[in-house]
Structure formats: structure tokens, C-alpha cells
C-alpha atoms as a PDB file:
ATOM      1  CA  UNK A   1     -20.331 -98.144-102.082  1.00  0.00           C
ATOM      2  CA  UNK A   2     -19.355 -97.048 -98.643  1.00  0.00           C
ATOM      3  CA  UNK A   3     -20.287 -99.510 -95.611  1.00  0.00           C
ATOM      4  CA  UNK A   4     -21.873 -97.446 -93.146  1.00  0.00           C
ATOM      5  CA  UNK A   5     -19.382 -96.356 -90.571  1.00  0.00           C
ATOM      6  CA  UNK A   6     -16.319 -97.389 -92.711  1.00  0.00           C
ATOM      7  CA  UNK A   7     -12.850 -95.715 -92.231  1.00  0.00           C
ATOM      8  CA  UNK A   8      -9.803 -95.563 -94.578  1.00  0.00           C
ATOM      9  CA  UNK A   9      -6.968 -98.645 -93.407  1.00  0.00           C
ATOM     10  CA  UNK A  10      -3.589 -98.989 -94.687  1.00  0.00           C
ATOM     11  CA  UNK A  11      -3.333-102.187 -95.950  1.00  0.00           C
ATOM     12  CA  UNK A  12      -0.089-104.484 -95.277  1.00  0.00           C
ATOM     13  CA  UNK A  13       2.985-104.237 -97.596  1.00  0.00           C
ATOM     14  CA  UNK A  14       2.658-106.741-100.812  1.00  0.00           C
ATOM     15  CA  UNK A  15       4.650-109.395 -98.857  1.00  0.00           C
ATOM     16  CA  UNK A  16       2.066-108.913 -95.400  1.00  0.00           C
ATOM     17  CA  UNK A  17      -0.239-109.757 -97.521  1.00  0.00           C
ATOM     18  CA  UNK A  18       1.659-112.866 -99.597  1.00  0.00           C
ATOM     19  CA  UNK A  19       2.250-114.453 -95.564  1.00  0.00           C
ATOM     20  CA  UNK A  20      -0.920-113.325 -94.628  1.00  0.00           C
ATOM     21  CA  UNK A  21      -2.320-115.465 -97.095  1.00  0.00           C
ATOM     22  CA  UNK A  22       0.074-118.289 -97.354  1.00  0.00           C
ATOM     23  CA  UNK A  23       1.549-119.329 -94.121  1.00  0.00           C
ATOM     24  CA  UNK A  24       0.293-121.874 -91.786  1.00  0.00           C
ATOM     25  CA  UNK A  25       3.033-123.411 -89.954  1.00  0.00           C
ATOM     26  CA  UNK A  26       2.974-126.920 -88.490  1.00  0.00           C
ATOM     27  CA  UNK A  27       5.179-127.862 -85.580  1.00  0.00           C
ATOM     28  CA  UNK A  28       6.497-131.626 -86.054  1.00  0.00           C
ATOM     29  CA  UNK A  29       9.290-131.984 -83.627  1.00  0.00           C
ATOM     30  CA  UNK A  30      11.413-129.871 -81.184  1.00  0.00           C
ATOM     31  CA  UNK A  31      13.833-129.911 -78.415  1.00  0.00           C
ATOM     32  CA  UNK A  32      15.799-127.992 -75.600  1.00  0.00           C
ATOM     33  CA  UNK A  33      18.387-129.659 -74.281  1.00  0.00           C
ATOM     34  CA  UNK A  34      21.989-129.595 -73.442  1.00  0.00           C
ATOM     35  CA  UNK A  35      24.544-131.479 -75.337  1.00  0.00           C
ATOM     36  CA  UNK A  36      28.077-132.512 -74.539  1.00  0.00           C
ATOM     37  CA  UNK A  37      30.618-132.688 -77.674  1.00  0.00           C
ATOM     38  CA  UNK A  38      28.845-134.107 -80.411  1.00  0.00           C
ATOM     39  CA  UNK A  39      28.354-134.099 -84.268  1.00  0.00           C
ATOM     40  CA  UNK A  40      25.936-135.419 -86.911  1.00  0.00           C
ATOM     41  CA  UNK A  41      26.877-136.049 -90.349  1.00  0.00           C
ATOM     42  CA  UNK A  42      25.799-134.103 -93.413  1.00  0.00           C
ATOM     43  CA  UNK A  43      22.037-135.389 -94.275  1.00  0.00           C
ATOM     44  CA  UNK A  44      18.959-133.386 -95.893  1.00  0.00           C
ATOM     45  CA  UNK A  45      15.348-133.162 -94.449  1.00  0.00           C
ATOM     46  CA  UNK A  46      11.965-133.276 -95.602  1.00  0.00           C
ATOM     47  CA  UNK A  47      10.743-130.189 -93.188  1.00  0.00           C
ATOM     48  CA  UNK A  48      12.157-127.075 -92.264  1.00  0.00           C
ATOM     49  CA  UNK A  49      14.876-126.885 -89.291  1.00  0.00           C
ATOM     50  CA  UNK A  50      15.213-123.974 -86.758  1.00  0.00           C
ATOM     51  CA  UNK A  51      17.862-124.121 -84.072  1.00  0.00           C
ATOM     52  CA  UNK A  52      18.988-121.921 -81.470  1.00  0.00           C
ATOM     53  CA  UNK A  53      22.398-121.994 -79.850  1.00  0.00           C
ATOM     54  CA  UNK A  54      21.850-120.626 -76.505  1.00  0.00           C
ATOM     55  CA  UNK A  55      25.282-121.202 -75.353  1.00  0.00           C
ATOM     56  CA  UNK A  56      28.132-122.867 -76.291  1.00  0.00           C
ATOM     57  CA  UNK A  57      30.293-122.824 -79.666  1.00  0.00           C
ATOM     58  CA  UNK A  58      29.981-125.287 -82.377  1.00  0.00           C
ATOM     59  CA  UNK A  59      30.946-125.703 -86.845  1.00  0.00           C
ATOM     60  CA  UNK A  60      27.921-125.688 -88.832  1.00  0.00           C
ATOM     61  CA  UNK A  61      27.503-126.095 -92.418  1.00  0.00           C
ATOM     62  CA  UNK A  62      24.318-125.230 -94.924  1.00  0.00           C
ATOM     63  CA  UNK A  63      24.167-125.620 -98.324  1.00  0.00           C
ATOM     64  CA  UNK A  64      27.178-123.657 -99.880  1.00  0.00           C
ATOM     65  CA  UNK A  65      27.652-121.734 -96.630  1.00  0.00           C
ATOM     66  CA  UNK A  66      30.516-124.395 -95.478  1.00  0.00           C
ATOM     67  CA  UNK A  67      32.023-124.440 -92.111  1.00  0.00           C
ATOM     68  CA  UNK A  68      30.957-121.193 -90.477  1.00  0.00           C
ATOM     69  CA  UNK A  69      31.246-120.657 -86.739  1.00  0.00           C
ATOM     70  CA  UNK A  70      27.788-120.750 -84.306  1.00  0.00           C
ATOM     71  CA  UNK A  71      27.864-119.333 -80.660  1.00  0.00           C
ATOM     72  CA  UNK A  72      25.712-117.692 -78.165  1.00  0.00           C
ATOM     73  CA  UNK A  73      22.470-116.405 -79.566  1.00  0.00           C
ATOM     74  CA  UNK A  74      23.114-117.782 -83.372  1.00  0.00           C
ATOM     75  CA  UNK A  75      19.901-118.587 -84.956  1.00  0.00           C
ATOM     76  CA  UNK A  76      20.393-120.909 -87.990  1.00  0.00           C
ATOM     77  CA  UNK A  77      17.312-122.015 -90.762  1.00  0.00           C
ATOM     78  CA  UNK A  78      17.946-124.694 -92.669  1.00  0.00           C
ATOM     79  CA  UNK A  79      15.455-125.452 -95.237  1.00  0.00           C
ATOM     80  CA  UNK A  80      14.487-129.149 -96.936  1.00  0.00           C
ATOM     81  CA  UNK A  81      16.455-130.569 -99.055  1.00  0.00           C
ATOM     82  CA  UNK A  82      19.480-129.058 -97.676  1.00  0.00           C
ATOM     83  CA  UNK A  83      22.910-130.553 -97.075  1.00  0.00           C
ATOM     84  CA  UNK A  84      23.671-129.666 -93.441  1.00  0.00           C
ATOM     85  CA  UNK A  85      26.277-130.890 -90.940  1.00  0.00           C
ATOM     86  CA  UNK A  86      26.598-129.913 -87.414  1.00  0.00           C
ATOM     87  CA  UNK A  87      29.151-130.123 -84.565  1.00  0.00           C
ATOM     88  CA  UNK A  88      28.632-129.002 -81.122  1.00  0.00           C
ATOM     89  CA  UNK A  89      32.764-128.524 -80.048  1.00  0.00           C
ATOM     90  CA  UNK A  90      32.601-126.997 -76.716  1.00  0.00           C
ATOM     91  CA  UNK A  91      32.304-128.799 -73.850  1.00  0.00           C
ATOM     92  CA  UNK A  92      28.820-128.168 -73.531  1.00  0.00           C
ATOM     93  CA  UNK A  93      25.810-126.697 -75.498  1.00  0.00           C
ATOM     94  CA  UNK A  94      22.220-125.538 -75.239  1.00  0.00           C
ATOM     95  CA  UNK A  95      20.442-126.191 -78.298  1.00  0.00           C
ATOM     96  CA  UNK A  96      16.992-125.428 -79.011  1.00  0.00           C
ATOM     97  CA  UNK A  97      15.385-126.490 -82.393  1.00  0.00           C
ATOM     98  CA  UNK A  98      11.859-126.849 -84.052  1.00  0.00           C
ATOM     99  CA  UNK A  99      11.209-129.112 -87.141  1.00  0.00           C
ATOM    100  CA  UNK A 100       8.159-127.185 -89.033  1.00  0.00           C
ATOM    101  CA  UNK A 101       6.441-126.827 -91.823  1.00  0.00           C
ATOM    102  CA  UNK A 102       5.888-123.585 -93.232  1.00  0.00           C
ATOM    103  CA  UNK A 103       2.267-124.684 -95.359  1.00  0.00           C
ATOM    104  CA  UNK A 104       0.687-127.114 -93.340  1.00  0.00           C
ATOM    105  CA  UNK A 105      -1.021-129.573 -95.954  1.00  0.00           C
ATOM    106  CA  UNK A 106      -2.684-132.876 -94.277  1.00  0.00           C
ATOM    107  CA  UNK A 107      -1.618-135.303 -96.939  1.00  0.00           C
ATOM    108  CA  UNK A 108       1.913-134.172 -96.671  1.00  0.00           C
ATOM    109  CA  UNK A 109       2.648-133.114 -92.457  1.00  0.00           C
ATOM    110  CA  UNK A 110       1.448-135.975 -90.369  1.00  0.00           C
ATOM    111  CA  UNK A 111       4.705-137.770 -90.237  1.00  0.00           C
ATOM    112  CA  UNK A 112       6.708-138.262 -87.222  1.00  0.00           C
ATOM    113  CA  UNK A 113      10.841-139.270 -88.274  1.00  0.00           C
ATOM    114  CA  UNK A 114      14.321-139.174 -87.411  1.00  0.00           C
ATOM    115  CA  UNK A 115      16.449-138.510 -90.563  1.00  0.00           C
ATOM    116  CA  UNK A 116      20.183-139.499 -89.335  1.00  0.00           C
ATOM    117  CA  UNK A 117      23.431-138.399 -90.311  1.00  0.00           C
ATOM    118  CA  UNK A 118      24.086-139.522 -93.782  1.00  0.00           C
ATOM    119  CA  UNK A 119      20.297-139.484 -95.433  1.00  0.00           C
ATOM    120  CA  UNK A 120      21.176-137.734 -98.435  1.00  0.00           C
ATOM    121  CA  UNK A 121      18.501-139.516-101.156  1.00  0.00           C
ATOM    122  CA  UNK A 122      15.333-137.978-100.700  1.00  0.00           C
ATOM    123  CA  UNK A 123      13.733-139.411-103.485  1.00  0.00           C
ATOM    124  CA  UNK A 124      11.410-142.132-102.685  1.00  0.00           C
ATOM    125  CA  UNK A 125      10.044-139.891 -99.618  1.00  0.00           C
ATOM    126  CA  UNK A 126       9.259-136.756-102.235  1.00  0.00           C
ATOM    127  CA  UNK A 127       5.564-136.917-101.957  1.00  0.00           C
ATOM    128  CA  UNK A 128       6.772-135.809 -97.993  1.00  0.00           C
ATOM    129  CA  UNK A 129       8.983-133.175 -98.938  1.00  0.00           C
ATOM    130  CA  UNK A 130       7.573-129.416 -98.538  1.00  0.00           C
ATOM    131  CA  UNK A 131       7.493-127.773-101.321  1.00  0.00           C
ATOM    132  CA  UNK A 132       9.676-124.468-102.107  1.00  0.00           C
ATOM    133  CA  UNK A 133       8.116-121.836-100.277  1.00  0.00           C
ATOM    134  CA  UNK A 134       8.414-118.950-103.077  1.00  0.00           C
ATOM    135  CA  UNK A 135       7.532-114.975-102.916  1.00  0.00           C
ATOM    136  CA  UNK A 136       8.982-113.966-100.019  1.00  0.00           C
ATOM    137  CA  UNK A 137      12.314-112.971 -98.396  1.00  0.00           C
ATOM    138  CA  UNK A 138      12.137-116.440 -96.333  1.00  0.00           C
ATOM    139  CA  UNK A 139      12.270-118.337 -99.245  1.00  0.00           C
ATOM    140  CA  UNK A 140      15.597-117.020 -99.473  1.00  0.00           C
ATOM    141  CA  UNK A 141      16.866-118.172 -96.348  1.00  0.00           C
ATOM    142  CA  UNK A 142      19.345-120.213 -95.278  1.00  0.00           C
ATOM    143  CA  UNK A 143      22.225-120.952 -92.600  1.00  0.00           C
ATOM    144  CA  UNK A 144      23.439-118.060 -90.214  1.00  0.00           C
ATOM    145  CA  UNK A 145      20.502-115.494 -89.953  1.00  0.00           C
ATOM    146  CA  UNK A 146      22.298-111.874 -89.051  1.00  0.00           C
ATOM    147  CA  UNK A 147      19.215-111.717 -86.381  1.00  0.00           C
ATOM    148  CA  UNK A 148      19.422-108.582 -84.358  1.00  0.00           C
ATOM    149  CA  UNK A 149      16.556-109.099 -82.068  1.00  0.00           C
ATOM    150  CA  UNK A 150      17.761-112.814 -81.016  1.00  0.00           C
ATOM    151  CA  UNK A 151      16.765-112.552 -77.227  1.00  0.00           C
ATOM    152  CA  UNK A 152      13.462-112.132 -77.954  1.00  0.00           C
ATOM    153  CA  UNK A 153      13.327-114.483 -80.779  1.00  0.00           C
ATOM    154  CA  UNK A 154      15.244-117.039 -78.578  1.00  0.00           C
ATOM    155  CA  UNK A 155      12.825-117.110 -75.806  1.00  0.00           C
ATOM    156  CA  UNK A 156      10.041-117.266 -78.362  1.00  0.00           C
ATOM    157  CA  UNK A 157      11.567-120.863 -79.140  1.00  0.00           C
ATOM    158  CA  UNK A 158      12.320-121.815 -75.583  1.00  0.00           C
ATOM    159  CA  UNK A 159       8.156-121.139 -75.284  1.00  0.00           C
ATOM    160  CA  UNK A 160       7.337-123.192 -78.146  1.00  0.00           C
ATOM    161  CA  UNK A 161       9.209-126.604 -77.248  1.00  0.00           C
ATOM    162  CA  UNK A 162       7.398-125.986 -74.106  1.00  0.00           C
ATOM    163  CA  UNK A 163       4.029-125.804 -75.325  1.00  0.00           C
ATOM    164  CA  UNK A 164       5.037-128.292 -77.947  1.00  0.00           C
ATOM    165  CA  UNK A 165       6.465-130.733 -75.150  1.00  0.00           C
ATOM    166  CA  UNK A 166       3.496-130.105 -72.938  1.00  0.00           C
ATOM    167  CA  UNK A 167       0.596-130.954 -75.713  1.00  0.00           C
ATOM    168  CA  UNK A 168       1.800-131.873 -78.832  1.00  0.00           C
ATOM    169  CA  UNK A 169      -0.293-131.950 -81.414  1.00  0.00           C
ATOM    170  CA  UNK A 170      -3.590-130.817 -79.190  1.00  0.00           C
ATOM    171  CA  UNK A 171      -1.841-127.319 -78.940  1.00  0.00           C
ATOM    172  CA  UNK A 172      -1.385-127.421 -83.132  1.00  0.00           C
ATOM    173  CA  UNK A 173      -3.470-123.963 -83.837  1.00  0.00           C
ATOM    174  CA  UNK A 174      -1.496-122.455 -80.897  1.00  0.00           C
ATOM    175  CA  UNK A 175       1.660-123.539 -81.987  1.00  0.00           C
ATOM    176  CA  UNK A 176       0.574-122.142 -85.272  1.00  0.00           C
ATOM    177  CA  UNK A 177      -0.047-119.055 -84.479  1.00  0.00           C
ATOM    178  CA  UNK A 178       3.916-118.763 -82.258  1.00  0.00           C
ATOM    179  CA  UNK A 179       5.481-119.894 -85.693  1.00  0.00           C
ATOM    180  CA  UNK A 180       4.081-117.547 -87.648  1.00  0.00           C
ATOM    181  CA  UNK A 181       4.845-114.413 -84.448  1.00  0.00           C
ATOM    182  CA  UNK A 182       8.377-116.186 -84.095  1.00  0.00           C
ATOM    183  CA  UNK A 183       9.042-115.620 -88.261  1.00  0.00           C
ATOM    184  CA  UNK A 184       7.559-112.518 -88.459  1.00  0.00           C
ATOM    185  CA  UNK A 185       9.720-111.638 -85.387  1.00  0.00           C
ATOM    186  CA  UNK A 186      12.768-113.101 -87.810  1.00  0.00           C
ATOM    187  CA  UNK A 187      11.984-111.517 -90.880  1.00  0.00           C
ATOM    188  CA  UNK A 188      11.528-107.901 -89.154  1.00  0.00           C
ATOM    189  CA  UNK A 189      15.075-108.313 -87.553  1.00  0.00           C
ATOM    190  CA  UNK A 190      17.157-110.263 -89.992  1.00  0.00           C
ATOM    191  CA  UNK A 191      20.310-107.681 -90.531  1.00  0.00           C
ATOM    192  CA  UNK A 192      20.592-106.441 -94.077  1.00  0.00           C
ATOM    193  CA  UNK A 193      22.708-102.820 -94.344  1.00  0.00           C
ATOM    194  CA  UNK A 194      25.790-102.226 -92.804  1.00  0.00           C
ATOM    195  CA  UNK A 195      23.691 -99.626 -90.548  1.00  0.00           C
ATOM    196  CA  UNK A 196      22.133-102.321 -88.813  1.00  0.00           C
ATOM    197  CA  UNK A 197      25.328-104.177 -87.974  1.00  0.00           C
ATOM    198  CA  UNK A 198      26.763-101.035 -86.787  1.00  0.00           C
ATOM    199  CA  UNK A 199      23.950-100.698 -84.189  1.00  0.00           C
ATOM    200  CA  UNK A 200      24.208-103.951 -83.893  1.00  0.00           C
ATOM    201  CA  UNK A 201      27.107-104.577 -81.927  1.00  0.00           C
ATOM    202  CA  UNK A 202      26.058-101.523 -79.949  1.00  0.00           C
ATOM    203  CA  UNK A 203      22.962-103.118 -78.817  1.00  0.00           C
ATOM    204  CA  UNK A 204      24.632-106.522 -77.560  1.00  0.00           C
ATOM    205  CA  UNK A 205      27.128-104.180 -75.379  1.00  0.00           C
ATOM    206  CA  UNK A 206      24.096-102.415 -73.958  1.00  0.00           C
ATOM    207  CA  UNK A 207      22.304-105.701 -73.681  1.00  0.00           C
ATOM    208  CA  UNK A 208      25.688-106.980 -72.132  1.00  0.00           C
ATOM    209  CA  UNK A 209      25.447-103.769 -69.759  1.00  0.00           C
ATOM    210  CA  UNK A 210      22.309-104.179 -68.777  1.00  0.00           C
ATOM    211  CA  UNK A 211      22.563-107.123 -67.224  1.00  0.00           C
ATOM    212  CA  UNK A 212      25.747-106.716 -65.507  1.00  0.00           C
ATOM    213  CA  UNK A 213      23.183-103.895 -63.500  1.00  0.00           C
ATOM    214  CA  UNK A 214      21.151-106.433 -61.757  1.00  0.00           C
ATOM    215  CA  UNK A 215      21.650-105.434 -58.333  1.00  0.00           C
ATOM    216  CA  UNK A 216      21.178-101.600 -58.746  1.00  0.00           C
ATOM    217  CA  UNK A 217      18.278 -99.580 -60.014  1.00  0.00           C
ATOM    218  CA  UNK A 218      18.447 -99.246 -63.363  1.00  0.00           C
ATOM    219  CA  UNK A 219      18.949 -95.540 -65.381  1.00  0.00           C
ATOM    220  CA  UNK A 220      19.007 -95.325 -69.295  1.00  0.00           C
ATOM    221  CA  UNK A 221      20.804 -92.057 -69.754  1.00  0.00           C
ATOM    222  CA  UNK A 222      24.047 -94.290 -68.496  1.00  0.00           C
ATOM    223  CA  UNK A 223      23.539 -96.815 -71.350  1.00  0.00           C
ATOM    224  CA  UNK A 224      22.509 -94.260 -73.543  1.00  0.00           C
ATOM    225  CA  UNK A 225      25.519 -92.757 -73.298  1.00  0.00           C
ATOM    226  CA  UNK A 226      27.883 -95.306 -73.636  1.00  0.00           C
ATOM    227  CA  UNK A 227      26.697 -96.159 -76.718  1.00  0.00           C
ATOM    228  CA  UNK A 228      26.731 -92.690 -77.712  1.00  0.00           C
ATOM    229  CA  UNK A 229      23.048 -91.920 -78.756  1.00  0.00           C
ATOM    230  CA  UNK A 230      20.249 -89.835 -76.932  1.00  0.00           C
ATOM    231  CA  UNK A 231      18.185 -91.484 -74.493  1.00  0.00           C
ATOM    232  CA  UNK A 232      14.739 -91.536 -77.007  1.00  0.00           C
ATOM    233  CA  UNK A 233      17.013 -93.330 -79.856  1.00  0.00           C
ATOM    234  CA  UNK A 234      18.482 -95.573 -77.785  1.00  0.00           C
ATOM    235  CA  UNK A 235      15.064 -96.864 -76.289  1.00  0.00           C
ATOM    236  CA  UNK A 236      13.854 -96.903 -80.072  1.00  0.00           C
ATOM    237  CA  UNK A 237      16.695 -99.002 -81.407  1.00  0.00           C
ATOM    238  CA  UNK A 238      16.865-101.389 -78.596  1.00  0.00           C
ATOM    239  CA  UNK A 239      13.297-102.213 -79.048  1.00  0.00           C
ATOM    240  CA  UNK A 240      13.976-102.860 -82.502  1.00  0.00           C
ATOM    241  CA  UNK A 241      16.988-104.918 -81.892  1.00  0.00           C
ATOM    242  CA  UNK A 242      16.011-107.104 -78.824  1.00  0.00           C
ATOM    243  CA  UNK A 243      11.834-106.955 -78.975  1.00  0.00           C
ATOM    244  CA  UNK A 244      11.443-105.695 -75.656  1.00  0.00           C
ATOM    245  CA  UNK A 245      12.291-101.755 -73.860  1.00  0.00           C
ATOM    246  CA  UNK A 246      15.908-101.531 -71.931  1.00  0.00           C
ATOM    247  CA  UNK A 247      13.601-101.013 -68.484  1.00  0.00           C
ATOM    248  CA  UNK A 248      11.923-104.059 -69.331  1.00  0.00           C
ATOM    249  CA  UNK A 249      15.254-106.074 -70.032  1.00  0.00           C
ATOM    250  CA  UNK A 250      16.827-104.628 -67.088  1.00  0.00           C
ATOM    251  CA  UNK A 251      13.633-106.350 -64.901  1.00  0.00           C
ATOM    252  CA  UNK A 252      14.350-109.412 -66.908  1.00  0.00           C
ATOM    253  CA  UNK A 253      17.831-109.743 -65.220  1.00  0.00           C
ATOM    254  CA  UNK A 254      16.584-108.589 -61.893  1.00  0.00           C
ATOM    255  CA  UNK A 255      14.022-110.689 -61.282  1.00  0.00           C
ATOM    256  CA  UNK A 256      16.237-113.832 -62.278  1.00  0.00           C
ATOM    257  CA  UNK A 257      18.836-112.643 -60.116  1.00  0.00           C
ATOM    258  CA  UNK A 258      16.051-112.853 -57.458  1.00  0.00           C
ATOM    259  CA  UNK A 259      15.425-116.229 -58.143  1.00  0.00           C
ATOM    260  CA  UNK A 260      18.533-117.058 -57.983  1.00  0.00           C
ATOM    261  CA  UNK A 261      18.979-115.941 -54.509  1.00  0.00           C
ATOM    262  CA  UNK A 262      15.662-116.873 -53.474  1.00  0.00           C
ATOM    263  CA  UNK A 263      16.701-120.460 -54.218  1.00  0.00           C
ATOM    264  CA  UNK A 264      20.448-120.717 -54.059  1.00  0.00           C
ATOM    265  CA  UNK A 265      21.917-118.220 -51.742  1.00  0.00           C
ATOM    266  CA  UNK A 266      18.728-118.785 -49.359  1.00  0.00           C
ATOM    267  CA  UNK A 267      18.205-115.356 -48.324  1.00  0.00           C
ATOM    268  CA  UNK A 268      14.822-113.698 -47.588  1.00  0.00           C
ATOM    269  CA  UNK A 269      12.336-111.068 -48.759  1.00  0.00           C
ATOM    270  CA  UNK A 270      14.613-108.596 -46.923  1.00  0.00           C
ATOM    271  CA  UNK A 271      17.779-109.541 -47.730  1.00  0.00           C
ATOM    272  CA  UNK A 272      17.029-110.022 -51.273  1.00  0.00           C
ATOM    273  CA  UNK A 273      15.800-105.865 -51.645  1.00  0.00           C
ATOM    274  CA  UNK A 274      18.780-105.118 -50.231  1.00  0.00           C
ATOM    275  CA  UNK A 275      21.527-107.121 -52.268  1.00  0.00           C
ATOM    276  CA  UNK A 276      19.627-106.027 -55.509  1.00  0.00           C
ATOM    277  CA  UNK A 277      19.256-102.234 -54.699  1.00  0.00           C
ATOM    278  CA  UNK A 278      15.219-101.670 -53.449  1.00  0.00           C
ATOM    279  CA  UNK A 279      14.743 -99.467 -51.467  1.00  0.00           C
ATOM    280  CA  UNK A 280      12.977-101.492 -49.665  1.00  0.00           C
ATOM    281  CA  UNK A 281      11.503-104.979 -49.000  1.00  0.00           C
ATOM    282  CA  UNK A 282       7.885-103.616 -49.906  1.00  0.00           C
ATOM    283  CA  UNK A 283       8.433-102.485 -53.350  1.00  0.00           C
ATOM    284  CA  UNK A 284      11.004-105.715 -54.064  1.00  0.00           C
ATOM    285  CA  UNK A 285       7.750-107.843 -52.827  1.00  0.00           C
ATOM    286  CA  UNK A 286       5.651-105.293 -55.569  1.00  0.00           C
ATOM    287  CA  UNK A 287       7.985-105.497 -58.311  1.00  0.00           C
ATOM    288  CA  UNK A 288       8.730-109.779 -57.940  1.00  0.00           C
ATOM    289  CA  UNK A 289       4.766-110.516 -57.194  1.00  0.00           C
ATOM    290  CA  UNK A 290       4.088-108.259 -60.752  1.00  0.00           C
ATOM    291  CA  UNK A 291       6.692-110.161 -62.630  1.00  0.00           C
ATOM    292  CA  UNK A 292       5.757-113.733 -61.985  1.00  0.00           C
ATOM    293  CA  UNK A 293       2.449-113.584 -60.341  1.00  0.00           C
ATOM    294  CA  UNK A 294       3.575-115.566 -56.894  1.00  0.00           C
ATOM    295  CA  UNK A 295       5.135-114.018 -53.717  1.00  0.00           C
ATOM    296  CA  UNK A 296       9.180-114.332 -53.267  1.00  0.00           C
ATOM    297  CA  UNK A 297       7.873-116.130 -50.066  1.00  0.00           C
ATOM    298  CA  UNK A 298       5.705-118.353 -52.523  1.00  0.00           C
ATOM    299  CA  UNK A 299       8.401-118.799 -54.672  1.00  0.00           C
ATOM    300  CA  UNK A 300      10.905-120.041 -52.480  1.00  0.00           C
ATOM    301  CA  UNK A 301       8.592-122.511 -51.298  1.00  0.00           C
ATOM    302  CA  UNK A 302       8.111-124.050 -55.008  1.00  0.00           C
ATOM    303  CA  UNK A 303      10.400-122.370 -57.309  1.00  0.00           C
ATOM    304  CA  UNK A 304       8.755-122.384 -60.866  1.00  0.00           C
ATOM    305  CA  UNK A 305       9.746-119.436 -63.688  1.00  0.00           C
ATOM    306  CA  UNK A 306       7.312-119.412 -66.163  1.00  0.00           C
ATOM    307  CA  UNK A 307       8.673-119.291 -69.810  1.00  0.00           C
ATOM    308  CA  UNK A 308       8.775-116.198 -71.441  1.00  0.00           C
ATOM    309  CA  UNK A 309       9.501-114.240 -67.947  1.00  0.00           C
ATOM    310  CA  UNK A 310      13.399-114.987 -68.114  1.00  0.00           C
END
């Protein structure tokens, strides 16, 4: 029987509807911080781990995946009861991880511990251990993920070690509900043909490009070009790959180059159009006021970026 009013939907893919059904993530502990050389033994968790190297180089090793390079924008998942070693080997890195739990269960998730270097026998803390998450692609997952939309999945995890180091556990639903955007976010990107990777390294030179045009009006047909597509496929594939439209990243880079001479180089409204290619200080005032919600004048007088702007 037909409810009244009722129109045909297309339901979500088989796995959609596996998540849909099954995920319910619980943040437990994350950080964003920078580190100076540093290493921790090979140990195995009880929860998931998600880390983010912003910047900086480092030797990571997951499971059978021994030894493998991390830099800028890597994006490693290691899941429980992994053997994992990491080593930070530049002289300085930005890190960003999340401990989580993909099923949030009460009897098993509200625990709060440090597992050093070296805890390798998991046994008498089983009853803790999350369970293998099966069904899916992310079940699969572990070390390097080939992700090719990392900005925007790395400023999804700046934004939730904010919340989380804001409210902890009062923000739990909301924190939730970023795990399961952030991992959907993953799963759509994660590189898996040799097409992708192709476009792939395209898209970080655009990326690359983009931001290198912070101080002049920005014009896709330019980075169209050099990466040899049309303007329309360009726009569609950089969506894909970096979760936000070239105009939109090109802003991005703008308006933090704004701040940065708001604040640093302490020039004015005025100046500020100028060195970054307005036309004038009116639509500069416009465009920064739209972006973070305060004038450059208010800015200057407290600087504050909200996350997720940069």
C-alpha cells in the first residue's frame, strides 16, 4: 500500500546501508600538537588510532606494512590489536590523532589509558578490546591510506580535537556524528585504480598552484590548463579530490594570507587589498567579513581563525 503522497527514493548502496546501521563512533582521546624528534616503540591498542601528519617526515610501521615513509598530508589508521611503531625524524612535526571507537558499546568505551611503547599482551584487557569491525571496506584498513581528498579530511581532524579538547565527553553525540562525516569522507576518497593516482598527483600540483596565487585574483582556466583538462573537469575532479571547489580553496589561502598580514606584517584594511590583488579596500573588507564573520579591523584587534576556515 502506497502512503499518501509517497515518492520513489533510491536507497543507499548495500554498504550505506551496513554503516548506516552499524557505526556509532566514540571519541576517547586526541591531540594536535607539535613534536620535536621522537619515537615510540612497537605496542598494540585496544581502540582504533587515526593520525594526521600535517607536516614534517617521519618511519611508521603497521602490521606487515614495515617501515614505510609518512610526510605532509599522510593519513595513517591503525586498527586494535595492531603492532605499530612510530618515529617522528625531522626536526619537527605536526601530528594530529584521534583514539575512537568505531561501535560505541557502554560496557566496553568508558576507559580513559595510555598504552606505552612496548604493550604488546593484550590479553587480560580483552573484555576492552573492540571487536573486528566486519562488512565493510574499513574493516580492511590499515597503515598508509592512498587518501586523495586529505585537506579536507585533515581539517576535519584539526575540528574534532578542538571540539574534543573544548568539551570532552559533553560534546559525545557531536563528536559522533564528525567521525562518522570524517570516515565517510575517507572511504569516498581512499585511492584504489591507477586512474585515481594519475589525477592524483595532478590535483596536489593544482592544490600546490593554488596557493602560490594568494595575492592575485584567482582564474581556473590557468589551472585548468596546466593540468591539461577543461575547466568543468577540472572543477569536478578537484572537488572530488580535496572536498571543497578550486574558488573556494583559492579563498582558503587568501584569507590566511590576510591574517597573516593583518597580524604580522601590521598593515591595514588598505594596504592589505592592495598586496593581495582587490581591487579595492571595499570588496577585501566584503570578502574577509564573509569568510570569518569579524571585520579585518576586528580581527586585528583580537586575532582568532575559527577551525575549519583555514
Amino acid at each position: 500500500m502506497r502512503i499518501p503522497g509517497q515518492h520513489r527514493v533510491k536507497a543507499p548502496s548495500r554498504e550505506e546501508s551496513f554503516l548506516l546501521s552499524s557505526l556509532s563512533p566514540y571519541v576517547r582521546q586526541s591531540g594536535n600538537e607539535w613534536r620535536k624528534p621522537w619515537h615510540l616503540p612497537s605496542r598494540k591498542l585496544l581502540d582504533y588510532l587515526l593520525v594526521l601528519v600535517n607536516e614534517g617526515r617521519g618511519v611508521f610501521s603497521v602490521g606487515r606494512e614495515l617501515d614505510f615513509e609518512v610526510g605532509n598530508g599522510d593519513i595513517i589508521w591503525i586498527p586494535p590489536d595492531t603492532p605499530h611503531e612510530m618515529r617522528g625524524t625531522s626536526a619537527k612535526m605536526h601530528c594530529v590523532h584521534i583514539h575512537f571507537d568505531l561501535v560505541y558499546a557502554p560496557a566496553r568505551s568508558h576507559w580513559d589509558a595510555y598504552l606505552p611503547g612496548g604493550t604488546k599482551d593484550l590479553k587480560p584487557f580483552r573484555k576492552m578490546m573492540h571487536p573486528k569491525f566486519p562488512g565493510s571496506t574499513i574493516g580492511s584498513w590499515s597503515g598508509k591510506l592512498q587518501v586523495k581528498n586529505y585537506p579536507a579530511a585533515g581539517r576535519l581532524m584539526v575540528e574534532i580535537c578542538d571540539v574534543h579538547g573544548k568539551y570532552g565527553n559533553g560534546a559525545a553525540l557531536r563528536l559522533s556524528a564528525m567521525m562518522i562525516q570524517l570516515i565517510d569522507l575517507l572511504r569516498r576518497g581512499t585511492v584504489s585504480i591507477g586512474k585515481d593516482l594519475a589525477y592524483s598527483h595532478k590535483m596536489l600540483e593544482a592544490l600546490e598552484q593554488i596557493s602560490r596565487m594568494a595575492d592575485i585574483s584567482y582564474e581556473d582556466s590557468i589551472i585548468a590548463k596546466s593540468a591539461g583538462m577543461s575547466r568543468s573537469h577540472f572543477r569536478k575532479i578537484f572537488r572530488e579530490f580535496h572536498g571543497e571547489s578550486p574558488r573556494d580553496a583559492h579563498t582558503r589561502f587568501r584569507m590566511k594570507k590576510a591574517c597573516e598580514l593583518l597580524v604580522y606584517n601590521d598593515l591595514n584594511a588598505s594596504e592589505c587589498a592592495v598586496a593581495l590583488g582587490f581591487s579595492n579596500v571595499h570588496n577585501f573588507s566584503r570578502a574577509f567579513k564573509s569568510h570569518f564573520g569579524v571585520s579585518p579591523r576586528e580581527y586585528r584587534m583580537k586575532p582568532s581563525i575559527p577551525y575549519g576556515k583555514l
